[in-house]
Protein backbone atom coordinates (compact mmCIF):
# COMPACT_ATOMS: atom_id res chain seq x y z
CA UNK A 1 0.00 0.00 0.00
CA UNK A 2 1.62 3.22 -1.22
CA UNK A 3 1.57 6.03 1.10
CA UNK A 4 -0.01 8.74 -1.19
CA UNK A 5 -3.08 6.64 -2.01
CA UNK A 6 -6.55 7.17 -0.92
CA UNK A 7 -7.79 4.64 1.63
CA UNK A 8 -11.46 4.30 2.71
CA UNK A 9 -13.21 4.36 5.82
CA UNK A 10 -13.14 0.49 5.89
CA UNK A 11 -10.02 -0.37 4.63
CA UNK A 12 -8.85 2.16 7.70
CA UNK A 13 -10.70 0.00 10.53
CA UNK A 14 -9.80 -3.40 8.94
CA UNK A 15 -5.90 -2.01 9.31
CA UNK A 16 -6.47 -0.62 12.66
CA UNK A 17 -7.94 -4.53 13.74
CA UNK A 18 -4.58 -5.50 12.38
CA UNK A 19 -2.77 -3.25 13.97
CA UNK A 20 -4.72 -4.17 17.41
CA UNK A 21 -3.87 -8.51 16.69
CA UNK A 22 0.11 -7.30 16.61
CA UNK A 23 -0.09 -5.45 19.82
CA UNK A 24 0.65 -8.29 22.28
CA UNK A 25 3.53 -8.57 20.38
CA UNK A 26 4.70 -5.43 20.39
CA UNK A 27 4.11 -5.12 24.24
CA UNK A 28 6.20 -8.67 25.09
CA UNK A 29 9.28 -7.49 22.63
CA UNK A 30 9.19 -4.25 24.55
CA UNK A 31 9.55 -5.71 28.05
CA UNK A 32 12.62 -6.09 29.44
CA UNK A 33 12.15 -9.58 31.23
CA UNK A 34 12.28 -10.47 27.15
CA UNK A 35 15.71 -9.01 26.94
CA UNK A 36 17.14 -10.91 29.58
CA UNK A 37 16.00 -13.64 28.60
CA UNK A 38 17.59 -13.49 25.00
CA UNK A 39 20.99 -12.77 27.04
CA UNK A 40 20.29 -16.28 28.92
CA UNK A 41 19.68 -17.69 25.98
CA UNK A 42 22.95 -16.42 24.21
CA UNK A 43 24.78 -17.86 26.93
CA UNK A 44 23.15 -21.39 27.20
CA UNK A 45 24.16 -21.33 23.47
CA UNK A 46 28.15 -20.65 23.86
CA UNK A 47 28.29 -23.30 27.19
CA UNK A 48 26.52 -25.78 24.41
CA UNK A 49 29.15 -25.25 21.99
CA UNK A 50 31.91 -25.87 24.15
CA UNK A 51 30.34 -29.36 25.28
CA UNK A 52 31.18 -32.37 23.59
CA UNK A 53 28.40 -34.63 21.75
CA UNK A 54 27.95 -37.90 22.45
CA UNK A 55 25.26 -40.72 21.84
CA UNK A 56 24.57 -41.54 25.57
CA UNK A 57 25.71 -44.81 25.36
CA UNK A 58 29.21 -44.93 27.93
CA UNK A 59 31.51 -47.56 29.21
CA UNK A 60 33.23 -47.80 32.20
CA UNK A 61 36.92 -47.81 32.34
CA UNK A 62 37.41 -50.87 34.76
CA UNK A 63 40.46 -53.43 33.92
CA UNK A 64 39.00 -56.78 31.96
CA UNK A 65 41.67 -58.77 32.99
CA UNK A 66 42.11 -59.19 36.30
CA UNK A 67 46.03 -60.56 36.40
CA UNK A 68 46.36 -56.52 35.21
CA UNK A 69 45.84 -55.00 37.68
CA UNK A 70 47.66 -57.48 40.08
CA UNK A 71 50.96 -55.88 38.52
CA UNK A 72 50.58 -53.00 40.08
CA UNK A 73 51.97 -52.56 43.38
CA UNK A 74 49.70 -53.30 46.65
CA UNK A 75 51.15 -50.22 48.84
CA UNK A 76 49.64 -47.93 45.81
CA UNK A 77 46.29 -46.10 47.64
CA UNK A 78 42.94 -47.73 45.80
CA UNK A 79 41.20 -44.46 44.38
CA UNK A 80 37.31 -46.21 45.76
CA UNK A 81 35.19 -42.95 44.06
CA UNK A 82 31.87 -44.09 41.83
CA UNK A 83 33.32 -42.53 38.61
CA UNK A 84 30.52 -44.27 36.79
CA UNK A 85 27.87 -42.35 38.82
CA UNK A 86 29.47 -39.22 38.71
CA UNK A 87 29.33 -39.94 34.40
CA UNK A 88 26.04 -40.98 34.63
CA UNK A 89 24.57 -37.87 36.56
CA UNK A 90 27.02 -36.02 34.62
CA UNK A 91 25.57 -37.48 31.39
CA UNK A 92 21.59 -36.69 32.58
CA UNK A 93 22.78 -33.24 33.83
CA UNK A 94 23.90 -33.02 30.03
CA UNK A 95 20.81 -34.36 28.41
CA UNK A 96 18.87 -32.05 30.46
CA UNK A 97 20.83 -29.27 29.57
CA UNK A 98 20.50 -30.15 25.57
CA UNK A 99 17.03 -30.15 26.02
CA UNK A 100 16.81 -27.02 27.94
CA UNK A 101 18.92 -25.45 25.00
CA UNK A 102 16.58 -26.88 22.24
CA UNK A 103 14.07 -25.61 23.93
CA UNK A 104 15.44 -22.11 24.51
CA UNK A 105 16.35 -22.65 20.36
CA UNK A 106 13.39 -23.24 19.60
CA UNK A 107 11.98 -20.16 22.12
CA UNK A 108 14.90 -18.32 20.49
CA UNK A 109 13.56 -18.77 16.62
CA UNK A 110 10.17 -17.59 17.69
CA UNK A 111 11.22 -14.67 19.01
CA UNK A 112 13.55 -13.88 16.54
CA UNK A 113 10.72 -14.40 14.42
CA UNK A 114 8.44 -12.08 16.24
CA UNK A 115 11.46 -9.40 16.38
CA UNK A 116 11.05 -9.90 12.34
CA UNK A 117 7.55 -9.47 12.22
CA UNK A 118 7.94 -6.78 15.01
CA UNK A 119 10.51 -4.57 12.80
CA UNK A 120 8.26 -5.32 9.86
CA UNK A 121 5.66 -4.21 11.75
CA UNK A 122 7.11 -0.96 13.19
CA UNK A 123 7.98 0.36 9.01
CA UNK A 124 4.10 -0.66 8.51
CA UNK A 125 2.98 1.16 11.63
CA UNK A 126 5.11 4.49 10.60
CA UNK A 127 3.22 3.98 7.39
CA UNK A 128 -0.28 3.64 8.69
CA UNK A 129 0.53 6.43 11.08
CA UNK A 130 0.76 9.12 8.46
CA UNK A 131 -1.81 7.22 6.45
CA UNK A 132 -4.03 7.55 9.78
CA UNK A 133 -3.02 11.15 10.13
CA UNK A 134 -3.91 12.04 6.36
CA UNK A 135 -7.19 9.92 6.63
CA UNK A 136 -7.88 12.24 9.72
CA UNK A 137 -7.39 15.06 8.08
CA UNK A 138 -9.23 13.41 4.53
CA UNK A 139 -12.73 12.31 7.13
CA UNK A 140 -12.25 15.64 9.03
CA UNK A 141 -12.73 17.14 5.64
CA UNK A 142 -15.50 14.66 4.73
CA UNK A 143 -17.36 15.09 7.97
CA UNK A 144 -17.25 18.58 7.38
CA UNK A 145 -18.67 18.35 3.69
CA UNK A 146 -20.27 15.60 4.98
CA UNK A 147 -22.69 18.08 7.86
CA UNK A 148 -22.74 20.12 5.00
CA UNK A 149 -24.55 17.66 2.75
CA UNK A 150 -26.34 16.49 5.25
CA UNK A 151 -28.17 19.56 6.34
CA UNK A 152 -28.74 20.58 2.60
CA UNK A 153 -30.31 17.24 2.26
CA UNK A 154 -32.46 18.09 4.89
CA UNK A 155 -33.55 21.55 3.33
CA UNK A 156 -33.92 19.93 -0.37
CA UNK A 157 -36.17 16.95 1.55
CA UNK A 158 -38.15 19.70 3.52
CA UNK A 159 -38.71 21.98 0.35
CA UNK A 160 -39.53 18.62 -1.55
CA UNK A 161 -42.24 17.95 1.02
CA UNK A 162 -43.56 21.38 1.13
CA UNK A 163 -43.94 21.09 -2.83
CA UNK A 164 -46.04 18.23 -2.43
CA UNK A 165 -48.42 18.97 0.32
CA UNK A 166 -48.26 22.82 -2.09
CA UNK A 167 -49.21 20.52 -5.55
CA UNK A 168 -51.67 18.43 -3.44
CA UNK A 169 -53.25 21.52 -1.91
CA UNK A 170 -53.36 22.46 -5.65
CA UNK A 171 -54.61 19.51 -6.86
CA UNK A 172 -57.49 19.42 -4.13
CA UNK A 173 -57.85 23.18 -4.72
CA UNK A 174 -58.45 22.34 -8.13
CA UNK A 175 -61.05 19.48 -7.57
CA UNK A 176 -62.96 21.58 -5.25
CA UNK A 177 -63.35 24.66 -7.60
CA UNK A 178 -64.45 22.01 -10.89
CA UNK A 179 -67.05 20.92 -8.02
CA UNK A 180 -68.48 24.19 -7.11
CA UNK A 181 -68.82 25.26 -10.82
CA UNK A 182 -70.74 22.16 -11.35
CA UNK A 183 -72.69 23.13 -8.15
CA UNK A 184 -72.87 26.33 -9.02
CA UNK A 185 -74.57 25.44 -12.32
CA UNK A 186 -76.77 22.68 -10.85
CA UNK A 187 -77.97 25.28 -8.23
CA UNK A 188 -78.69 27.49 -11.73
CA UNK A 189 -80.64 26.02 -13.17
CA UNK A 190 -81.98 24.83 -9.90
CA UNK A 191 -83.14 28.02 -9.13
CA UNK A 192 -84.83 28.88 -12.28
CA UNK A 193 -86.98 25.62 -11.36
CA UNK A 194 -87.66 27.01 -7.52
CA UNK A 195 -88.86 30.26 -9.34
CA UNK A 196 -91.42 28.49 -11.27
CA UNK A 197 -92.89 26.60 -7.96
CA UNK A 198 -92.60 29.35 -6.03
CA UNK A 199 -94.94 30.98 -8.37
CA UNK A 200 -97.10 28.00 -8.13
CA UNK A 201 -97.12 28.37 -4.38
CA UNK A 202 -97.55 31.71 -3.98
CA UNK A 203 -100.97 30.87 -5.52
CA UNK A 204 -101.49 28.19 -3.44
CA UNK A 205 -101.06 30.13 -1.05
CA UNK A 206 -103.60 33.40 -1.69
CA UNK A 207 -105.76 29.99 -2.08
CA UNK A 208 -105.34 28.26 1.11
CA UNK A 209 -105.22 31.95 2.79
CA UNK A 210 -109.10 32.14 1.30
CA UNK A 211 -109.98 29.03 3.00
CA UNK A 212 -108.16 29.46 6.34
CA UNK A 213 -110.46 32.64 6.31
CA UNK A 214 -113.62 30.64 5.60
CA UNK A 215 -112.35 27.66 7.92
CA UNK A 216 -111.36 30.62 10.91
CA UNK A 217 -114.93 32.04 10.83
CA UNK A 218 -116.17 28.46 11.65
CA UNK A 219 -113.87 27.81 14.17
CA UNK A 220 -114.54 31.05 15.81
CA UNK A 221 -118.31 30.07 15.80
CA UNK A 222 -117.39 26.55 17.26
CA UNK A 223 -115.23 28.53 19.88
CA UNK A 224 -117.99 30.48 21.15
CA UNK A 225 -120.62 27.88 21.35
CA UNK A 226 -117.70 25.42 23.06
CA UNK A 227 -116.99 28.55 25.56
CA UNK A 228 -121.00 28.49 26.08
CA UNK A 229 -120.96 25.08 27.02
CA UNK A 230 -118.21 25.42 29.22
CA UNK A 231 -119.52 27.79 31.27
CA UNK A 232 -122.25 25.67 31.24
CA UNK A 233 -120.54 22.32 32.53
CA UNK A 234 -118.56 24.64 35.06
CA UNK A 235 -121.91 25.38 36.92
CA UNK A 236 -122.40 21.52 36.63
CA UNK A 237 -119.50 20.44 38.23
CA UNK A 238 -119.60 23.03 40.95
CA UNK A 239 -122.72 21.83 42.14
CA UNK A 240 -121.71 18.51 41.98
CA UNK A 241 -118.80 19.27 43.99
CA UNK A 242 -121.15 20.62 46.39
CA UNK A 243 -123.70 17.89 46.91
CA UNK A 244 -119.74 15.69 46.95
CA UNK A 245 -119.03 17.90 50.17
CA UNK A 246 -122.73 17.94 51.73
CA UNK A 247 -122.33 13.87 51.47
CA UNK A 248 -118.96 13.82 52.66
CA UNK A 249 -119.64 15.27 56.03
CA UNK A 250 -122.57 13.45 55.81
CA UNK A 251 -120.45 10.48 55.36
CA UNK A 252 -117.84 11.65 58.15
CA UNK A 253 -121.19 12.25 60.75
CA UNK A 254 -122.48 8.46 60.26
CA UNK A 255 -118.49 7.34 60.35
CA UNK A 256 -118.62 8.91 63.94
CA UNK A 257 -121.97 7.53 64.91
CA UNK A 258 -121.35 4.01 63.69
CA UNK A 259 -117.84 4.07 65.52
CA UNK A 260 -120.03 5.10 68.64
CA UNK A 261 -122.19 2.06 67.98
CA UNK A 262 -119.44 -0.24 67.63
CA UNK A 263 -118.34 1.05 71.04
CA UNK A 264 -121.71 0.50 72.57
CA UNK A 265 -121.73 -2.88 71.16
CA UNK A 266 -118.58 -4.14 72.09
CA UNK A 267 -119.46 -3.26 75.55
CA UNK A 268 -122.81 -5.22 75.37
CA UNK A 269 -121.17 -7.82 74.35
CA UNK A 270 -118.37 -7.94 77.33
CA UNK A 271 -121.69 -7.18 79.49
CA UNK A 272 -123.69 -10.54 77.88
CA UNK A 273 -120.19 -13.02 78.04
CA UNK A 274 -120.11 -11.86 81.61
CA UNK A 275 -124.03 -13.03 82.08
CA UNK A 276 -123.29 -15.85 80.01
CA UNK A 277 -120.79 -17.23 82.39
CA UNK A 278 -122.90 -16.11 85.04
CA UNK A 279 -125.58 -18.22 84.05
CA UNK A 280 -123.77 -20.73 83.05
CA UNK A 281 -122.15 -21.61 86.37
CA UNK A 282 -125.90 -20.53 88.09
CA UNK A 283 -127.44 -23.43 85.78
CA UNK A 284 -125.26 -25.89 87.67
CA UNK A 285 -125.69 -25.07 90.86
CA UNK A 286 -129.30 -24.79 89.99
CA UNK A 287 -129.59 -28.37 88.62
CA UNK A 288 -132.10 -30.36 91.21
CA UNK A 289 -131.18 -33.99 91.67
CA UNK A 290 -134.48 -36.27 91.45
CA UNK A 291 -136.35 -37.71 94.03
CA UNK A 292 -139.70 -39.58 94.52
CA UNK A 293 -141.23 -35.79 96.18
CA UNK A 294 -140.46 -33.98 92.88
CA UNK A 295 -143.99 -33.49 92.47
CA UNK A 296 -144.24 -31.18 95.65
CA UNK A 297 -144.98 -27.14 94.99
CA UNK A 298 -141.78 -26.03 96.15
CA UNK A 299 -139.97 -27.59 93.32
CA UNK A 300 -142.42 -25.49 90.93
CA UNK A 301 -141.00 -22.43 91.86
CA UNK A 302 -138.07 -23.53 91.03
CA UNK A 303 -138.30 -24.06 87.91
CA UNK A 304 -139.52 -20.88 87.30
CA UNK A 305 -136.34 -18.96 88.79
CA UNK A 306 -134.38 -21.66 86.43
CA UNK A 307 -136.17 -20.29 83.47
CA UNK A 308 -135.93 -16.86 84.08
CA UNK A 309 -132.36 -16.61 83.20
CA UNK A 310 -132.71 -18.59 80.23
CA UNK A 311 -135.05 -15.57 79.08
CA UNK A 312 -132.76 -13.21 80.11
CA UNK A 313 -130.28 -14.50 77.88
CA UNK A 314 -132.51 -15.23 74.65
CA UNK A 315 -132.98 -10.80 75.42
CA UNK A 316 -129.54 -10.16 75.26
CA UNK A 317 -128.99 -12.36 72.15
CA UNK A 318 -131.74 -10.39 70.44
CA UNK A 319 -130.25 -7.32 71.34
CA UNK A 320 -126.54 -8.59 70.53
CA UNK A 321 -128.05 -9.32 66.67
């Protein structure tokens, strides 16, 4: 990407997501615990130069025959150290340390790698950074022409929306004067047609005023004889309602008199249950028992006194009824 050339808006962010991937990377070749460790790892290389390869496989260097080692002399002081130990942990210490310097290699490559890609990275990153300053200064431009259009799109769509509500006020305008000459007309000719009935009515009219004359006269006839009769019919009623009030206090005199009755009544009948009982419990004392001198005339009288009640009482039912 040459550094004169337009870039757009997108091809901007998709850079700037590239530029945010490499940042870890940037960040770990720029800490110093990295640069220390490349010095470790410098070192681990010489001290792996300077050791001797081998295949792993090692003998020990003990005498095979034994009539050897009898030649030497037997005050000579026996050397009793494990040398074949000491090889051994010698030899894993090695192995260990081979693999700890492959390993730091391999670290090594990769970060050489990264320090590649990092350099590469930093002549992009100048690059973007005046192509990010120029596309500033391009969008700050744009934005600018950009409000610009903007707000005269906003005037052209607000004077394109007056012009049609103005062409369909026209338009209705339009519609609404075609109807009222076609009203207008039709109320023409209309008119003309109203003229000729209203003729017509007028002398309808001068003919029904004629009869409403004639049909008044009768009517004010009818009135007066209907005013005579209700005079008339007043005189009637108020007489009526006279003889109503002479029988209503008629009516409320025998109410009071016939209540007075009632009174008198009630107590003649309290008066005649009091006899009753009376005569009642006098007909049972009064009750002779029978005996062979029956027929003397003491008993005759009586029978009289016995009876006498009994008419009493037949006079006070009469009088009860």
């Amino acid at each position: 990407m040459e550094c004169g050339s337009t870039i757009d808006v997108g091809e901007f962010e998709d850079i700037l997501e590239e530029f945010d991937v490499n940042k870890e990377l940037i960040t770990l070749i720029n800490d110093p615990f990295y640069t220390a460790f490349r010095k470790l790892q410098k070192q681990s290389e010489r001290e792996s130069d300077t050791i001797p390869k081998h295949s792993g496989n090692f003998q020990t260097s003990e005498p095979s025959n034994p009539e050897a080692s009898s030649q030497y002399p037997s005050n000579l002081s026996i050397d009793t150290t494990d040398y074949r130990a000491k090889f051994l942990n010698a030899n894993e210490h090695n192995l260990r340390a081979q693999k700890e310097r492959d390993l730091a290699v391999k670290k090594a490559a990769r970060f050489e790698e990264k320090a590649k890609k990092y350099d590469e990275l930093e002549v992009k990153f100048k690059e973007m950074k005046k192509e990010k300053e120029q596309l500033e200064r391009k969008i700050a431009t744009q934005v600018k022409h950009s409000e610009e259009n903007s707000r005269l799109r906003a005037k052209i769509a607000s004077r394109q929306d007056i012009e049609k509500q103005l062409r369909a006020s026209r338009n209705e305008q339009q519609q609404k004067a075609e109807s009222l000459l076609e009203e207008n007309t039709r109320l023409m000719k209309q008119s003309e047609e109203d003229n000729i009935k209203v003729v017509e009515m007028k002398k309808k009219l001068e003919e029904a005023k004629g009869k409403t004359r004639e049909v008044n006269k009768e009517w004010s006839t009818r009135n007066e004889e209907l005013n005579k009769e209700v005079v008339r019919l007043n005189g009637v009623i108020k007489k009526k309602e006279e003889e109503i009030a002479a029988k209503e206090t008629s009516i409320g005199i025998l109410r009071k008199t016939n209540n007075g009755i009632m009174k008198i009544n009630k107590d003649r009948n309290r008066k005649i249950e009091i006899l009753e009982s009376r005569l009642s419990t006098a007909m049972r004392q009064s009750t002779p028992v029978k005996s062979p001198s029956s027929d003397t005339p003491g008993s005759s009288g009586e029978q009289e006194e016995s009876q006498n009640p009994r008419k009493k009482l037949d006079e006070l039912c009469k009088m009860k009824n």
